[in-house]
Protein backbone atom coordinates (compact mmCIF):
# COMPACT_ATOMS: atom_id res chain seq x y z
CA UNK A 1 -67.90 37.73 35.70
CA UNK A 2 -67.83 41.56 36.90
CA UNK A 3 -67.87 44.29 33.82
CA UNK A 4 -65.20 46.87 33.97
CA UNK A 5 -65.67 50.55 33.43
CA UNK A 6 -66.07 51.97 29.78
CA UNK A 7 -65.71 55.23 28.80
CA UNK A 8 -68.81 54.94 26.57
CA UNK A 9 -72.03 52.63 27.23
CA UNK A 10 -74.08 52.29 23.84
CA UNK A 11 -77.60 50.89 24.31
CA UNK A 12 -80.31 49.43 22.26
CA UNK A 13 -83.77 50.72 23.92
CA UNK A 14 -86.40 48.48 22.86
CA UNK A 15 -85.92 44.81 24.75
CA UNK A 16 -83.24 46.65 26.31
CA UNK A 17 -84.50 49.35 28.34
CA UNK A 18 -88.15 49.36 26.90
CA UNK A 19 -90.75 46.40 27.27
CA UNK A 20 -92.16 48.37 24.39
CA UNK A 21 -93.44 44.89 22.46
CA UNK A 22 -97.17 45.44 22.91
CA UNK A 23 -97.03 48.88 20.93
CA UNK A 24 -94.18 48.11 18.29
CA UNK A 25 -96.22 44.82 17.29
CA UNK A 26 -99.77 46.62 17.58
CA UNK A 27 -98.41 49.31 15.46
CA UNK A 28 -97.11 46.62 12.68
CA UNK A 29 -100.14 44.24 12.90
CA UNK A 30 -101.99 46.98 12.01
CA UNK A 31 -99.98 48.22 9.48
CA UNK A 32 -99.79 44.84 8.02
CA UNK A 33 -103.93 44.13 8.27
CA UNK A 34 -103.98 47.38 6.28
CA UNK A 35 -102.42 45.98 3.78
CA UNK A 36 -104.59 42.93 3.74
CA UNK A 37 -101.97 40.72 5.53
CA UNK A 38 -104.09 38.92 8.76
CA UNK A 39 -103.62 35.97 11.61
CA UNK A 40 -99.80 37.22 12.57
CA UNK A 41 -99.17 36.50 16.06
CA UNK A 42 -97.51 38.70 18.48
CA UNK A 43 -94.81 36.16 19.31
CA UNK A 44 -94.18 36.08 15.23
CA UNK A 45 -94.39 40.10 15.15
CA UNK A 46 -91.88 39.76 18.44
CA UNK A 47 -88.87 37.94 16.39
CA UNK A 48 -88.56 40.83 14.21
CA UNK A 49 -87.86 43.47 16.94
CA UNK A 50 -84.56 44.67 16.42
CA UNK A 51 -84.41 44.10 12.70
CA UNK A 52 -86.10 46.47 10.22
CA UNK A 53 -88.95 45.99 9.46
CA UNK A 54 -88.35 45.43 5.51
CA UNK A 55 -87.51 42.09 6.94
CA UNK A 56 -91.03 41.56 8.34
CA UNK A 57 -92.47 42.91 5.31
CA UNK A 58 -90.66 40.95 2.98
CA UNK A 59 -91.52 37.76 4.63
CA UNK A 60 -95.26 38.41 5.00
CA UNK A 61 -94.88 39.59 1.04
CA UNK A 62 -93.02 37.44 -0.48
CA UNK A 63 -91.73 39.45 -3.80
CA UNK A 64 -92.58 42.81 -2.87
CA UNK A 65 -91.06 45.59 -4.11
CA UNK A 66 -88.55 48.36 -2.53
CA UNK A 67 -91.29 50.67 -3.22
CA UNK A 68 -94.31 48.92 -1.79
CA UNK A 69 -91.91 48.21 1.52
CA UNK A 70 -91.30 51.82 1.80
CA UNK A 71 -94.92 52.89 1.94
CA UNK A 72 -95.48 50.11 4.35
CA UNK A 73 -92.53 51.76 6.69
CA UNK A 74 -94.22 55.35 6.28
CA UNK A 75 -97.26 53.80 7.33
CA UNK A 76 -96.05 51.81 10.07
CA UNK A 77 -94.12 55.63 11.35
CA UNK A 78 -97.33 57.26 11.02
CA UNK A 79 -99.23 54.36 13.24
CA UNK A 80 -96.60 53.72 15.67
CA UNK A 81 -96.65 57.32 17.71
CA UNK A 82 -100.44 57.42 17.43
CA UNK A 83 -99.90 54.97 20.07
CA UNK A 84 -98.08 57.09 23.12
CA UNK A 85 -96.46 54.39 24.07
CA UNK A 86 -99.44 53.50 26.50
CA UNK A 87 -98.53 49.79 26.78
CA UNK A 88 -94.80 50.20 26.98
CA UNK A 89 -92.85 50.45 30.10
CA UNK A 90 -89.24 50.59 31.57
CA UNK A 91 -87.58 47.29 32.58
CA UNK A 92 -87.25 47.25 36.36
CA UNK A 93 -83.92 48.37 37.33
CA UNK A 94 -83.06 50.75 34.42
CA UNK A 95 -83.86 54.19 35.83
CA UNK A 96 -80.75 53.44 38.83
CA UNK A 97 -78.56 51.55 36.64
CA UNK A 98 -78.15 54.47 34.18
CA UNK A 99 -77.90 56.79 37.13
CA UNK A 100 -75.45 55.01 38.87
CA UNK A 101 -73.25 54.20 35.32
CA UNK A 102 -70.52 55.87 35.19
CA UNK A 103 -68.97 57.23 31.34
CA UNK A 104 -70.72 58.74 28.21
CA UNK A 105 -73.44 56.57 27.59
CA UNK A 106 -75.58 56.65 24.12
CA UNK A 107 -78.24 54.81 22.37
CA UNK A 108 -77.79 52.64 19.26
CA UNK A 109 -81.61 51.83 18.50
CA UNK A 110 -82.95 50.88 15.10
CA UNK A 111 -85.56 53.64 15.88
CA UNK A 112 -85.04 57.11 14.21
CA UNK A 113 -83.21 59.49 16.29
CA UNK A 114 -85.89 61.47 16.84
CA UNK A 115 -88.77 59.08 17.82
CA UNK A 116 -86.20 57.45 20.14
CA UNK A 117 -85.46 60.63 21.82
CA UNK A 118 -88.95 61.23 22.21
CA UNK A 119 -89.84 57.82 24.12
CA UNK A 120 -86.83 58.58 26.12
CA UNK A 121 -88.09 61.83 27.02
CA UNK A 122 -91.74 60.53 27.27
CA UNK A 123 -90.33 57.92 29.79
CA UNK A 124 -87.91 59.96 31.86
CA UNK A 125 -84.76 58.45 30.41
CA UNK A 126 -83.31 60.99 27.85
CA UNK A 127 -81.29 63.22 30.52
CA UNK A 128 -79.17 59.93 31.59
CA UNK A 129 -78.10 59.96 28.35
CA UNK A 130 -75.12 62.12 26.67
CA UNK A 131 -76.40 61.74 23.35
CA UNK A 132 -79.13 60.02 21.35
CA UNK A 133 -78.31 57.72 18.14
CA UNK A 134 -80.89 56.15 16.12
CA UNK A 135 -80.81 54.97 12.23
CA UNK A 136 -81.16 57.65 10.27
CA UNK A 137 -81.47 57.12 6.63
CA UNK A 138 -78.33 54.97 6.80
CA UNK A 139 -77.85 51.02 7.25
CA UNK A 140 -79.29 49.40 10.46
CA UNK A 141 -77.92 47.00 12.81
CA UNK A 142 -76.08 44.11 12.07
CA UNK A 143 -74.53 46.71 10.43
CA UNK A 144 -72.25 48.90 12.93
CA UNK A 145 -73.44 51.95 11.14
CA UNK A 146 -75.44 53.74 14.00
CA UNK A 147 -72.59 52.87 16.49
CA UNK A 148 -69.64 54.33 14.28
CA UNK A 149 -72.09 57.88 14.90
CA UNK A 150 -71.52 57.75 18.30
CA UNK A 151 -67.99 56.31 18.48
CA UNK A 152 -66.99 59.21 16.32
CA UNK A 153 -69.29 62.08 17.74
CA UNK A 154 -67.58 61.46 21.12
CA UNK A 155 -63.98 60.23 19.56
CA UNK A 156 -63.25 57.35 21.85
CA UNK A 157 -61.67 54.02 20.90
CA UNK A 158 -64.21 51.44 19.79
CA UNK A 159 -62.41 49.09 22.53
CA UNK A 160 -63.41 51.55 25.22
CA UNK A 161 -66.92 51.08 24.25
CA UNK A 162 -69.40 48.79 25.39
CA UNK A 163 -72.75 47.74 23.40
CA UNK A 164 -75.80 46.34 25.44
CA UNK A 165 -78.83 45.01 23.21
CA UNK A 166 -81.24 42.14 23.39
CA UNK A 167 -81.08 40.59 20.14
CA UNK A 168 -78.12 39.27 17.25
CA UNK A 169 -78.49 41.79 14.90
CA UNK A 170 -76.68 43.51 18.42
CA UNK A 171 -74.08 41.27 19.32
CA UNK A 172 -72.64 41.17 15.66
CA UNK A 173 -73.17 45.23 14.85
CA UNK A 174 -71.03 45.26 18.14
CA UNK A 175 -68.52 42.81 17.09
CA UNK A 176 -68.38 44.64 13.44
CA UNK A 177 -67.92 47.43 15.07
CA UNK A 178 -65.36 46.55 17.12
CA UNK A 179 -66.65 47.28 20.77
CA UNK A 180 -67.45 45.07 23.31
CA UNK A 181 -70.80 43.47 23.71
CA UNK A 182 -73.29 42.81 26.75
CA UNK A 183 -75.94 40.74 25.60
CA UNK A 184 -79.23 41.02 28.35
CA UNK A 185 -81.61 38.00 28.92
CA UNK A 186 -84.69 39.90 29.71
CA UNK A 187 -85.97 41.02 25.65
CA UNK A 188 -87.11 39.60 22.89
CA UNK A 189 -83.86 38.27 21.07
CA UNK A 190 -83.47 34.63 20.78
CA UNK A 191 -81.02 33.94 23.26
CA UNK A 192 -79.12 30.98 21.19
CA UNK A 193 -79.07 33.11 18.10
CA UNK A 194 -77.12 35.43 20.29
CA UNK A 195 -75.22 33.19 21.75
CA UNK A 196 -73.87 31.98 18.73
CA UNK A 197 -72.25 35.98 18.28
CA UNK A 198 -70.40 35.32 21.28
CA UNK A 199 -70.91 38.13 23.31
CA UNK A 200 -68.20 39.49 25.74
CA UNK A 201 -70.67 39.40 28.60
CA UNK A 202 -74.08 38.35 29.52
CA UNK A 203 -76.69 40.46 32.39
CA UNK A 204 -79.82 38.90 33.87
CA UNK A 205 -80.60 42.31 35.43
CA UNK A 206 -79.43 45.86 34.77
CA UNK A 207 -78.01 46.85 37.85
CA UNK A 208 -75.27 43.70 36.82
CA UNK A 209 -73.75 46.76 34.66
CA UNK A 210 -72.82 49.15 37.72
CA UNK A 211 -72.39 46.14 41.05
């Protein structure tokens, strides 16, 4: 099934455009050993990619408080760009599908606006993009919050929108927010969960966007 033309492409980075697993999970295992929490695997620390990590931390402490979680997130934003990325890279494909994309194109990342500018920059992405969206300090996705930021800043019509991301939490924040969705098979969602949201189309490569 070929993808028409948006006006705006909205894009989740990590699974997405990212294969940025190795430092997100290295960053929360050692957040979470800090804490005195051992023996997670990556694949667990995987699943929760895409969610916030409150989710993580209320599952590994079952019980703990809002304010405990919070100091676990500061630490976790501390550890996380201590990394540099060094074991992330871009998903094959990316770098001439956003060049060849036509529209506005954004990012709708769970990531703070300004660490995911930063990896964008760091990886050579952020000047394919028109603007950069992360959560800031307000709901994250399945909520539609951080796509309502970009829908607005560039006033389109959430039907002339498309959402790509790798995960559920994706598919319904684009349904929510009433955009179309793309769900991708190459990250780290659970492909049935996503599934089950119905998405309005499916890529097994990123240049499937623009051919």
């Amino acid at each position: 099934m070929s993808i028409p033309a948006f006006r705006l492409y909205l894009f989740d980075i990590d699974g997405t455009l990212l294969d940025s697993a190795a430092d997100i999970c290295g960053a929360a295992r050692d957040t979470l050993e800090a804490a005195g929490a051992t023996g997670l695997t990556d694949e667990q620390l995987r699943s929760y990619i895409g969610y916030h990590l409150n989710e993580l931390f209320a599952d590994v402490f079952p019980g703990i408080s809002t304010e405990r979680s919070d100091e676990l997130l500061r630490n976790y934003r501390a550890i996380y760009p201590l990394r540099q990325h060094r074991s992330t890279r871009i998903y094959d494909g990316v770098p001439e599908m956003l060049a060849a994309l036509p529209g506005l194109k954004s990012t709708a990342t769970t990531k703070g606006s300004e660490t995911a500018r930063s990896v964008l920059t760091q990886f050579g992405l952020v000047n394919y993009f028109d603007h950069v969206q992360g959560t800031d300090g307000f709901p994250c996705k399945p909520e539609p919050d951080v796509l309502f930021r970009s829908i607005e800043k560039f006033g389109v019509a959430p039907e002339e929108c498309l959402f790509i991301g790798d995960a559920a939490p994706d598919m319904e924040a684009g349904h929510r927010a009433g955009v179309k969705t793309c769900g991708v098979t190459w990250g780290y969602g659970d492909v049935t969960a996503m599934r089950e949201q119905e998405p309005d189309f499916w890529i097994e490569n990123p240049l499937e966007l623009v051919s």
